[in-house]
Protein backbone atom coordinates (compact mmCIF):
# COMPACT_ATOMS: atom_id res chain seq x y z
CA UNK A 1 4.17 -12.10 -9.03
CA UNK A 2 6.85 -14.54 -10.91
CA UNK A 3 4.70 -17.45 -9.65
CA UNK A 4 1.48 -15.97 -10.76
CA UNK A 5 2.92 -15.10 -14.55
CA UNK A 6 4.72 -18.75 -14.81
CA UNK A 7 1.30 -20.42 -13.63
CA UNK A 8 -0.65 -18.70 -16.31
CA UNK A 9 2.44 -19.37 -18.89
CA UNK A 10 1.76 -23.42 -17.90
CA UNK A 11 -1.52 -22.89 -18.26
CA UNK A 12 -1.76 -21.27 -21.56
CA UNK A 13 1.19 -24.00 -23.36
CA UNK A 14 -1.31 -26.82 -21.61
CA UNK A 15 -4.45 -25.12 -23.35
CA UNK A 16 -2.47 -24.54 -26.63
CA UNK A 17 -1.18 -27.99 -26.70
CA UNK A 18 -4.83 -30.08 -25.18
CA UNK A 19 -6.91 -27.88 -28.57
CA UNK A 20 -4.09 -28.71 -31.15
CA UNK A 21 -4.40 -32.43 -30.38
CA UNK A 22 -8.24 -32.13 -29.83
CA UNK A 23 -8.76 -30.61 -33.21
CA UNK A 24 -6.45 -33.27 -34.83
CA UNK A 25 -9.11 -35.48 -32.78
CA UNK A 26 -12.40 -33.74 -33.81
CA UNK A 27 -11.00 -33.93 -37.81
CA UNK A 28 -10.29 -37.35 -37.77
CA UNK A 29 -14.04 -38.11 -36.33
CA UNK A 30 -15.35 -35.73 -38.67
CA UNK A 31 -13.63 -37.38 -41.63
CA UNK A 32 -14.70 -41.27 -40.32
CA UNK A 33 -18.46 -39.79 -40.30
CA UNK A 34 -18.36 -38.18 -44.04
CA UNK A 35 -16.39 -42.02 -45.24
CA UNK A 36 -19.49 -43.65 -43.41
CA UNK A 37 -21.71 -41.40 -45.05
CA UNK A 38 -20.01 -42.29 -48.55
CA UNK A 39 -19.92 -45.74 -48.21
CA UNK A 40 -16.25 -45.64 -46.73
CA UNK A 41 -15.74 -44.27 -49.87
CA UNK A 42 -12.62 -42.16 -48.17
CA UNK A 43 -10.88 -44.93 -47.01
CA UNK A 44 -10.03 -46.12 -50.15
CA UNK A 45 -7.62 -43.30 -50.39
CA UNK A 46 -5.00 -44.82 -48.13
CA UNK A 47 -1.29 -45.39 -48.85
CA UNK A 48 -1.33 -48.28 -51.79
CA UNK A 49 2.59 -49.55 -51.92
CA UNK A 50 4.27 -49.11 -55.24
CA UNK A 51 1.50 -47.20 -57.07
CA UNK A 52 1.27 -43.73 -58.36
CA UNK A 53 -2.35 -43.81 -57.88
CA UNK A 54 -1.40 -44.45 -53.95
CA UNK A 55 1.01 -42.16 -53.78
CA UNK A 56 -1.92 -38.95 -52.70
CA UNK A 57 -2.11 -41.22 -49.51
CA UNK A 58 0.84 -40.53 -47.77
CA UNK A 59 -1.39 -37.16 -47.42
CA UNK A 60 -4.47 -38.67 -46.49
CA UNK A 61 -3.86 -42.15 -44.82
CA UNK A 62 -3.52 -40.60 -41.24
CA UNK A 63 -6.63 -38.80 -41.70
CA UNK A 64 -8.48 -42.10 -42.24
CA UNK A 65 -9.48 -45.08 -40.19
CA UNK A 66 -10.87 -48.84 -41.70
CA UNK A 67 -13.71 -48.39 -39.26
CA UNK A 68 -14.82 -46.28 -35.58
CA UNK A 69 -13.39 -49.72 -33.56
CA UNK A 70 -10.19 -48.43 -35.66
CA UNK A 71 -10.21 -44.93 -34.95
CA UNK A 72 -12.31 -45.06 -31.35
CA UNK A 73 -8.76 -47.71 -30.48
CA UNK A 74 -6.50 -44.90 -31.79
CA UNK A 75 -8.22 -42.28 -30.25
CA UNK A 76 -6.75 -42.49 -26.08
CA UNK A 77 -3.25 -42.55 -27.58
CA UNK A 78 -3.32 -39.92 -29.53
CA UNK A 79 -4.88 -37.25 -27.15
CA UNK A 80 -2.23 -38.07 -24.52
CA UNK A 81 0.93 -38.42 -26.54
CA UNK A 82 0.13 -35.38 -28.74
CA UNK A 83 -0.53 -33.21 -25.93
CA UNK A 84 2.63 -34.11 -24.42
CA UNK A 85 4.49 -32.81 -27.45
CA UNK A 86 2.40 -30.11 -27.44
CA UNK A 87 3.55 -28.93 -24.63
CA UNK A 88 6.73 -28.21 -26.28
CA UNK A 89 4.80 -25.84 -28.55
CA UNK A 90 2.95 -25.72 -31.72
CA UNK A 91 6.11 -25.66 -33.48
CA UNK A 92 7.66 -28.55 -32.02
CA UNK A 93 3.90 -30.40 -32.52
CA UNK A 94 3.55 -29.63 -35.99
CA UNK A 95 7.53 -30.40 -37.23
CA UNK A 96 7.24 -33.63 -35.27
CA UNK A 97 3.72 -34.32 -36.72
CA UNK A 98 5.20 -33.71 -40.45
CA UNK A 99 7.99 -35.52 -40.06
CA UNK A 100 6.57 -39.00 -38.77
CA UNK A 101 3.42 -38.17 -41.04
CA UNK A 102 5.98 -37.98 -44.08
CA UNK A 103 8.68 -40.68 -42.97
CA UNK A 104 5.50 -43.08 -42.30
CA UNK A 105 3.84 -42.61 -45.66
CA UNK A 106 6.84 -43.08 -47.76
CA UNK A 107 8.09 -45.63 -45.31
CA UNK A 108 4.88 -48.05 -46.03
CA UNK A 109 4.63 -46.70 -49.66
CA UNK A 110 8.14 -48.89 -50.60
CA UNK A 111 7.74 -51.68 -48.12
CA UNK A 112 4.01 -52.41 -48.05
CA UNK A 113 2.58 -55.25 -49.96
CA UNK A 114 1.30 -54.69 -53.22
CA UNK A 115 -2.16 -54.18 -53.65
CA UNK A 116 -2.94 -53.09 -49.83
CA UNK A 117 -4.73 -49.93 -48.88
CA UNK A 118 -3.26 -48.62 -45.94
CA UNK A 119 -5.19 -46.22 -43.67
CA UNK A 120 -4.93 -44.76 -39.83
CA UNK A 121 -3.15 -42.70 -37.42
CA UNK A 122 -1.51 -45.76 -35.69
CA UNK A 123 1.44 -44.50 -37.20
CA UNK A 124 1.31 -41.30 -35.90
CA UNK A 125 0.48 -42.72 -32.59
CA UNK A 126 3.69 -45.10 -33.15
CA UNK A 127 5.54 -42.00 -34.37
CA UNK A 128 4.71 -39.67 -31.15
CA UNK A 129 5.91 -42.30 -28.76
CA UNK A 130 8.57 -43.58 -30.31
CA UNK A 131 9.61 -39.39 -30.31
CA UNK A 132 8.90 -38.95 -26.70
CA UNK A 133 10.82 -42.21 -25.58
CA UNK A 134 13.89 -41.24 -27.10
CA UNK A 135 13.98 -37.40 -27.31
CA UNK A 136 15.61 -36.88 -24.07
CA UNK A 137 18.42 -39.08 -25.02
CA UNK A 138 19.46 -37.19 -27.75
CA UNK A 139 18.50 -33.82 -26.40
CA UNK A 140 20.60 -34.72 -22.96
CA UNK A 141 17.46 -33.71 -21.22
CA UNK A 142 16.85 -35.09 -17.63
CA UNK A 143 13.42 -34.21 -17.33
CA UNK A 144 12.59 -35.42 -21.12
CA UNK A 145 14.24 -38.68 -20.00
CA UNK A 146 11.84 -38.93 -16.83
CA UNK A 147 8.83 -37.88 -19.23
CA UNK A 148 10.09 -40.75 -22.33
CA UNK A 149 10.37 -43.48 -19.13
CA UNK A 150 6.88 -42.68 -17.86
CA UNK A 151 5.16 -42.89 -21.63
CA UNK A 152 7.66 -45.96 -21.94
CA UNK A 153 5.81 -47.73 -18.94
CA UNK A 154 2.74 -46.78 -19.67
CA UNK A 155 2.30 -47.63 -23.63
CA UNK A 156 5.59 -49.58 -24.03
CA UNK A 157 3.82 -52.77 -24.85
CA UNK A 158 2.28 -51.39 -28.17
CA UNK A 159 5.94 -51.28 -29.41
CA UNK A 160 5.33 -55.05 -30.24
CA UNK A 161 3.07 -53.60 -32.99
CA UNK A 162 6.51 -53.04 -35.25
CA UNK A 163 6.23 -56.73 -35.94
CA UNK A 164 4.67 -58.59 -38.20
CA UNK A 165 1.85 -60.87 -37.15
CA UNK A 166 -1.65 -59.63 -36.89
CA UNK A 167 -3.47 -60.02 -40.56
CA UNK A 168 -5.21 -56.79 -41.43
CA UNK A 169 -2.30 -54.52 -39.65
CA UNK A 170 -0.05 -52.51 -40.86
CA UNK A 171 2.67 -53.29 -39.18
CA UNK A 172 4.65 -51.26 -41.85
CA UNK A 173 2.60 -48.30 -40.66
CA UNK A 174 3.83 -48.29 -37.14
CA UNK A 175 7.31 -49.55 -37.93
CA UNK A 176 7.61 -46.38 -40.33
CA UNK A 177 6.13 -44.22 -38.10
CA UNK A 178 8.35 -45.53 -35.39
CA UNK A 179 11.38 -44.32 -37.31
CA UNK A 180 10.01 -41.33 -38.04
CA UNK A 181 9.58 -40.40 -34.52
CA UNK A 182 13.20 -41.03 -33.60
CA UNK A 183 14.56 -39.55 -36.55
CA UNK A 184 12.31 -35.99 -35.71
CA UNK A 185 13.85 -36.56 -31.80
CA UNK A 186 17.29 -36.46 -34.10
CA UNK A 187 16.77 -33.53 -35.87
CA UNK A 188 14.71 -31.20 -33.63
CA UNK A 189 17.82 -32.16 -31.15
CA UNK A 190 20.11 -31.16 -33.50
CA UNK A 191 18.83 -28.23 -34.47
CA UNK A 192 18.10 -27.05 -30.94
CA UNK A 193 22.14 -27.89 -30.29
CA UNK A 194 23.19 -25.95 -32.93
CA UNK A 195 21.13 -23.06 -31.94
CA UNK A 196 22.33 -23.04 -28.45
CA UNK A 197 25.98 -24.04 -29.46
């Protein structure tokens, strides 16, 4: 009977967590087609370093993508490493979401170049993986440690992506987002200390 109730549980967290990320997915294709049909019009509203005008795009620049190559190359990513989070539960989706999507923004808002339009979820991308790699550690969580190894194998090498080097990336985007991942594993480890504690 236990079984029966914990299998439908599982079930219902995995469902929760795969239409969260899928209608994060579904906007950000919806939102590419409108900036195609406006002459990428959107995209223009991206995170400009430095600029009151760009400051509206630390709301917006995760929502938009330079092109589909751009969003189609963010897309795989972001389905898997959200719905892991989301397993945790909407609430630990969304305050891990907000907190790379803010750190991220303001991150590339001081240290961009001036006069750069920055758009994309990479840094979400870089900010759920960076979360899920080190969570574990600072929640002193065995199997979030197994989970942050496996994602570590698996999309590890896109870590390089921090650096500097490829003209026409943001590289400020995913460092930022980067560091806002670890610093929501921080806090949401924290918090869940002190409520236990």
């Amino acid at each position: 009977m236990n079984r029966t109730r914990d299998r439908r549980l599982s079930l219902g967290v995995a469902a929760t967590a795969g239409m969260l990320v899928g209608a994060y997915v579904v906007l950000l294709y919806a939102v590419e087609i409108i900036d195609v049909a406006t002459s990428e019009r959107l995209e223009r509203n991206g995170v400009h370093p430095r600029s009151l005008e760009g400051l509206d795009g630390i709301v917006f620049a995760p929502l938009l993508h330079d092109d589909w190559a751009h969003l189609i190359g963010n897309t795989a990513p972001l389905l898997v490493l959200g719905f892991l989070i989301g397993l945790s539960g909407v609430r630990t989706w969304l305050q891990v979401t907000a907190i790379v999507w803010v750190v991220g923004g303001v991150g590339v808002w001081f240290l961009g170049d001036s006069g750069t339009n920055h758009v994309g979820a990479s840094g979400v991308v870089f900010g759920w993986l960076t979360y899920l790699i080190v969570r574990g550690v600072f929640s002193r969580s065995l199997g979030q440690i197994v989970v942050g190894l496996g994602v570590l194998v698996i999309y590890g090498s896109v870590l390089w992506g921090v650096l500097p080097g490829r003209p026409g990336v943001s590289w400020e985007g995913h460092l930022c987002g980067a560091a806002g991942g670890a610093l929501a594993a921080w806090l949401l480890a924290e918090r869940s200390t002190r409520r236990t504690g």
